[in-house]
PDB file of N, CA and C in Angstrom:
ATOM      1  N   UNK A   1      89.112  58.500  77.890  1.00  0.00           N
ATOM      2  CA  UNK A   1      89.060  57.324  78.733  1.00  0.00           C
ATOM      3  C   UNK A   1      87.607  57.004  79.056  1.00  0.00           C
ATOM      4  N   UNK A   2      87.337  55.660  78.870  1.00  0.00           N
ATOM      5  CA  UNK A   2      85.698  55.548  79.215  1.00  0.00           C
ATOM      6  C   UNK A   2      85.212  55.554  81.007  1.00  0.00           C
ATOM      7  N   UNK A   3      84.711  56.255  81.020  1.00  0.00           N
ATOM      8  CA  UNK A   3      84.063  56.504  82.532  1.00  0.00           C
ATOM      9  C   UNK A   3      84.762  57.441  82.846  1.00  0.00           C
ATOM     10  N   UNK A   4      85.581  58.170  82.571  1.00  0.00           N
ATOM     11  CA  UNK A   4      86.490  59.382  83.098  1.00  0.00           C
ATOM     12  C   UNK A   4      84.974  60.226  83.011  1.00  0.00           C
ATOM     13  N   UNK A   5      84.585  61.098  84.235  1.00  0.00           N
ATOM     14  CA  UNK A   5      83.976  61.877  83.856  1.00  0.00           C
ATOM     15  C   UNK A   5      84.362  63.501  84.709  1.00  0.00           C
ATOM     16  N   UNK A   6      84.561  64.748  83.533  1.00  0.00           N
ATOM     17  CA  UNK A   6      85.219  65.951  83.956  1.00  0.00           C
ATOM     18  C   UNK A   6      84.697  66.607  85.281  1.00  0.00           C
ATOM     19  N   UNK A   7      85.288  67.573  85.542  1.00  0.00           N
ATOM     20  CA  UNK A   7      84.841  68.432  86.704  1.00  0.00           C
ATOM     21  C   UNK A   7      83.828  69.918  86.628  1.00  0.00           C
ATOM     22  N   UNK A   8      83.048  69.819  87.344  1.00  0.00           N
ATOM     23  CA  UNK A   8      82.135  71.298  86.852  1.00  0.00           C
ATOM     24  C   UNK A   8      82.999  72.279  87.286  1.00  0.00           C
ATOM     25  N   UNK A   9      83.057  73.499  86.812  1.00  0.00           N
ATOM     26  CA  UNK A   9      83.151  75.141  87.181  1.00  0.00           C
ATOM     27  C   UNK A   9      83.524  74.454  88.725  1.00  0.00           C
ATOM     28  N   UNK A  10      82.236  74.403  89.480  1.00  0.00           N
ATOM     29  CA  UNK A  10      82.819  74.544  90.938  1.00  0.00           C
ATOM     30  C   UNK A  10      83.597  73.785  91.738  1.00  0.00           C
ATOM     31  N   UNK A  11      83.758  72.751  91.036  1.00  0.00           N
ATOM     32  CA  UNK A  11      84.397  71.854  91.696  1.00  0.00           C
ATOM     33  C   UNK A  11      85.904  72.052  91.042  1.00  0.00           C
ATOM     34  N   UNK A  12      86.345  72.555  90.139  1.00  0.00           N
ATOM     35  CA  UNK A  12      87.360  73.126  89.292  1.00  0.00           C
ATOM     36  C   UNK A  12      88.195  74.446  89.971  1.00  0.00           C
ATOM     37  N   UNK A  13      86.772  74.957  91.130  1.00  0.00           N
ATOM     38  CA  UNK A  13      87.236  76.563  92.130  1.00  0.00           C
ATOM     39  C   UNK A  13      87.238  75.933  93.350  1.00  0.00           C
ATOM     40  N   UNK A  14      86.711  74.681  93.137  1.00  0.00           N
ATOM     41  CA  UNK A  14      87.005  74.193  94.945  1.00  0.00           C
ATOM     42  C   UNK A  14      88.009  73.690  94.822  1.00  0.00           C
ATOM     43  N   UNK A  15      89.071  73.215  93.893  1.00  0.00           N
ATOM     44  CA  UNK A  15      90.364  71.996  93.831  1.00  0.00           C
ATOM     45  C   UNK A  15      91.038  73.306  93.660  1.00  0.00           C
ATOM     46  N   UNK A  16      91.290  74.530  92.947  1.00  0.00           N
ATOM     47  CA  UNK A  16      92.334  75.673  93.210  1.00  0.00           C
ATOM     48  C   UNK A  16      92.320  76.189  94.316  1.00  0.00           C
ATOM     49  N   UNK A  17      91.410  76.324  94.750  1.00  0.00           N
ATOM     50  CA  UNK A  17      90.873  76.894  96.318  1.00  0.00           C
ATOM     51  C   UNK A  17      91.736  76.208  97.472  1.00  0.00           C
ATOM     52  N   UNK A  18      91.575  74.839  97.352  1.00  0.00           N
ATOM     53  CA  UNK A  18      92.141  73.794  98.555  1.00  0.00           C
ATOM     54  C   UNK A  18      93.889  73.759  97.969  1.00  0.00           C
ATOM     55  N   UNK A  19      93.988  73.740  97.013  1.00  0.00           N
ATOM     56  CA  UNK A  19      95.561  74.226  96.790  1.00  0.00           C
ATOM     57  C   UNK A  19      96.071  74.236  96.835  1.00  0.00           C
ATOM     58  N   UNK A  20      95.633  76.450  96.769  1.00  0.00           N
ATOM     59  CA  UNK A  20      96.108  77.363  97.178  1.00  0.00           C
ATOM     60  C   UNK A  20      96.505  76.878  98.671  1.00  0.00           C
ATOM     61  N   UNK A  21      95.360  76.442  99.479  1.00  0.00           N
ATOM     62  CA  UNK A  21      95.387  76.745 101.380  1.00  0.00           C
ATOM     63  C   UNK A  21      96.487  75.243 101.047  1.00  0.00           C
ATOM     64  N   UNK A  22      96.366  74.698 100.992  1.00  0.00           N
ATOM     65  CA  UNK A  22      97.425  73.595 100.859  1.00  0.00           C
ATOM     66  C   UNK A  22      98.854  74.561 101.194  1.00  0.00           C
ATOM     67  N   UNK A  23      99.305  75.097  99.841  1.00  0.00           N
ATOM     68  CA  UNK A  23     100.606  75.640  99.517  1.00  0.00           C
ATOM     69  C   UNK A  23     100.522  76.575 100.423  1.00  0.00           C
ATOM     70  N   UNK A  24      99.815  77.384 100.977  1.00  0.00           N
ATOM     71  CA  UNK A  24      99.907  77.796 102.456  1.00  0.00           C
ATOM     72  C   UNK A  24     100.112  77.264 103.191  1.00  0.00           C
ATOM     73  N   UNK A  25      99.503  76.479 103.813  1.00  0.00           N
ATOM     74  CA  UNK A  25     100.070  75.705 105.186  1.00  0.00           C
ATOM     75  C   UNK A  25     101.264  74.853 105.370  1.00  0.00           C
ATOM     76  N   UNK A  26     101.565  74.331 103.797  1.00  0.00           N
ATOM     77  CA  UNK A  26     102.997  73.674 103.816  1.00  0.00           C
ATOM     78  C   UNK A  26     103.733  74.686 104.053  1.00  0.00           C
ATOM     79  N   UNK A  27     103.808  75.970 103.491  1.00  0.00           N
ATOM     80  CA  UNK A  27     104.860  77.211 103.685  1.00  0.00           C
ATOM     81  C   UNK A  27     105.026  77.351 105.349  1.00  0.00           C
ATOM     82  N   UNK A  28     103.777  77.393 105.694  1.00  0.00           N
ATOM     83  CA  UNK A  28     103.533  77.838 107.486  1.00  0.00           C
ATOM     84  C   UNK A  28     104.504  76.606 108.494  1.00  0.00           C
ATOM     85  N   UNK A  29     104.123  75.716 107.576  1.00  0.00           N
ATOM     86  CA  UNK A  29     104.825  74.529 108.279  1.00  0.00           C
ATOM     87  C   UNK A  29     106.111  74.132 108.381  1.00  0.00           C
ATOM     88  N   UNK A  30     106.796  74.379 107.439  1.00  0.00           N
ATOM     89  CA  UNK A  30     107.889  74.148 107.223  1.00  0.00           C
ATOM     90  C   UNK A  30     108.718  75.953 107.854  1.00  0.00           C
ATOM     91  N   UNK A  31     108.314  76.542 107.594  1.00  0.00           N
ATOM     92  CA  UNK A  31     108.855  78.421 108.060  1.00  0.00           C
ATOM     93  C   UNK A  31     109.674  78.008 109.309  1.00  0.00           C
ATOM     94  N   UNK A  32     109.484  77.262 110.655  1.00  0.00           N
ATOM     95  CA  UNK A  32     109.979  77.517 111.527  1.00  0.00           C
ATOM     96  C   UNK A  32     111.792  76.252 111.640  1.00  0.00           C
ATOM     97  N   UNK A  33     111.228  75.400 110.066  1.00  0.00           N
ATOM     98  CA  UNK A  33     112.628  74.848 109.750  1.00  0.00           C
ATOM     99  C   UNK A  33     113.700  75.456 109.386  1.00  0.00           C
ATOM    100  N   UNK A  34     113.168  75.873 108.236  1.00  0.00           N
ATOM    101  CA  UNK A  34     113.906  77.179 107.809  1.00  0.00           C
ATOM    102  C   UNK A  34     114.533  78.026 108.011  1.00  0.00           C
ATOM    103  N   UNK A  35     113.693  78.621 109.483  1.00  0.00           N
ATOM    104  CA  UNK A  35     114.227  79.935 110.083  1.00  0.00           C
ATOM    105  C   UNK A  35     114.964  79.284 111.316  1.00  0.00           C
ATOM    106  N   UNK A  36     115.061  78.109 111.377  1.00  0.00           N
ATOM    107  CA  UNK A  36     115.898  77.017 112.870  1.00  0.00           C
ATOM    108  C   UNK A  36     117.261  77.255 111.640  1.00  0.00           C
ATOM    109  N   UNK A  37     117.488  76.633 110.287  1.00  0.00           N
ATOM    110  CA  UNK A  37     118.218  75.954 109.831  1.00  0.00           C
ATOM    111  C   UNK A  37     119.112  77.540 109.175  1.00  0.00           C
ATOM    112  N   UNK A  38     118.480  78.961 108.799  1.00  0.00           N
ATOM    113  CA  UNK A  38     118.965  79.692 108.894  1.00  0.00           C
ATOM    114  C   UNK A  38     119.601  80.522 110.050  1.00  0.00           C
ATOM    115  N   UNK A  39     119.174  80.408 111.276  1.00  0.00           N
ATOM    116  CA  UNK A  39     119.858  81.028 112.171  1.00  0.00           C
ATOM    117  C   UNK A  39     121.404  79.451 112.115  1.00  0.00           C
ATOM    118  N   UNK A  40     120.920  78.728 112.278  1.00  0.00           N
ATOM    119  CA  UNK A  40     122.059  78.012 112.664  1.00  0.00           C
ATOM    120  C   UNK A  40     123.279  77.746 111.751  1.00  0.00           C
ATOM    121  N   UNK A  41     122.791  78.358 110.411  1.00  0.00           N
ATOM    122  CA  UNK A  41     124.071  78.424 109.540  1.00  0.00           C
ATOM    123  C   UNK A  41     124.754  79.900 109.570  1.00  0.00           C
ATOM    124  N   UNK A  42     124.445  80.606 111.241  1.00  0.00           N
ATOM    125  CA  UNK A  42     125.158  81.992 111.121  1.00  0.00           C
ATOM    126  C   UNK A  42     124.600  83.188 110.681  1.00  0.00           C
ATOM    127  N   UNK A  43     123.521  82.894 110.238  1.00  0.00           N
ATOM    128  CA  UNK A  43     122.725  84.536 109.650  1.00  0.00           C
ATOM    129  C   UNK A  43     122.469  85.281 110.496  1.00  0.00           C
ATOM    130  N   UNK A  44     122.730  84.694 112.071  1.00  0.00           N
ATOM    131  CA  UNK A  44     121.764  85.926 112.924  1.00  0.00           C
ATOM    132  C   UNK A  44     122.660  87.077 113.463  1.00  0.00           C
ATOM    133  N   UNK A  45     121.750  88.562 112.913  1.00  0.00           N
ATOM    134  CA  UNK A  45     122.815  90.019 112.676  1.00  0.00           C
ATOM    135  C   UNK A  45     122.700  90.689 113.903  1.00  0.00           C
ATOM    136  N   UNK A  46     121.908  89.793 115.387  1.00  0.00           N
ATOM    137  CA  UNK A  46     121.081  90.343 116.220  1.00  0.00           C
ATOM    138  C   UNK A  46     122.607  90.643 117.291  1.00  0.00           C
ATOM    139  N   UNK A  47     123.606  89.933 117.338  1.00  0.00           N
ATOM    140  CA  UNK A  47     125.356  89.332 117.971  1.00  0.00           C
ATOM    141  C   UNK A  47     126.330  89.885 117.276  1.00  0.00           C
ATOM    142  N   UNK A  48     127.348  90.565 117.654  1.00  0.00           N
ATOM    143  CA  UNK A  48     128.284  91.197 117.167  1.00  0.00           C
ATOM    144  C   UNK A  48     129.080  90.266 118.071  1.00  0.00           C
ATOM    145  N   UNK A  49     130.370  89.775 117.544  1.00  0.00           N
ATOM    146  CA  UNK A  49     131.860  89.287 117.816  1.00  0.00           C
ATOM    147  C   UNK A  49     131.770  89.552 119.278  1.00  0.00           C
ATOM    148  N   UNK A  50     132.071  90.565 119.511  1.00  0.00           N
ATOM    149  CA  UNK A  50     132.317  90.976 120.927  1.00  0.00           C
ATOM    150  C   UNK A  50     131.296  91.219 121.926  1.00  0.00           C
ATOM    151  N   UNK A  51     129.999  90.895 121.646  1.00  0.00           N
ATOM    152  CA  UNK A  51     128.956  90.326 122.630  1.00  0.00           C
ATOM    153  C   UNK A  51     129.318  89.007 122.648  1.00  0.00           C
ATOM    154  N   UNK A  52     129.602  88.821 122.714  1.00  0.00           N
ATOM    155  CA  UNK A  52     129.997  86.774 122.607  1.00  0.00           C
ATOM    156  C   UNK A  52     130.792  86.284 123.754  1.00  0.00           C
ATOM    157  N   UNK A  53     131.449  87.288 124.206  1.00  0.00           N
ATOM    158  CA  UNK A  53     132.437  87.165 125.090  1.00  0.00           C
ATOM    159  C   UNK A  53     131.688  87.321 127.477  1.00  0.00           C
TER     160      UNK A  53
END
């Protein structure tokens, strides 16, 4: 493509770099949906039947 011009080495370790922390913080972010949307479909082993009462 004319004018496309590539990326150096570092700027190639700075775009994996930012990411990576990207795909981290979406994980961080979303974790407390997850763990809302898993307790509430019943997973939590912390209640036995007959504490309930």
């Amino acid at each position: 493509m004319p004018g496309k011009q590539s990326l150096t080495t570092a700027e190639r370790e700075r775009l994996g770099r930012l990411r990576r922390e990207l795909r981290q913080v979406e994980q961080e972010r979303d974790m407390p949906v997850k763990a809302g949307a898993w307790f509430a479909a019943g997973h939590d082993k912390t209640s036995t039947p007959s504490a309930n009462w």
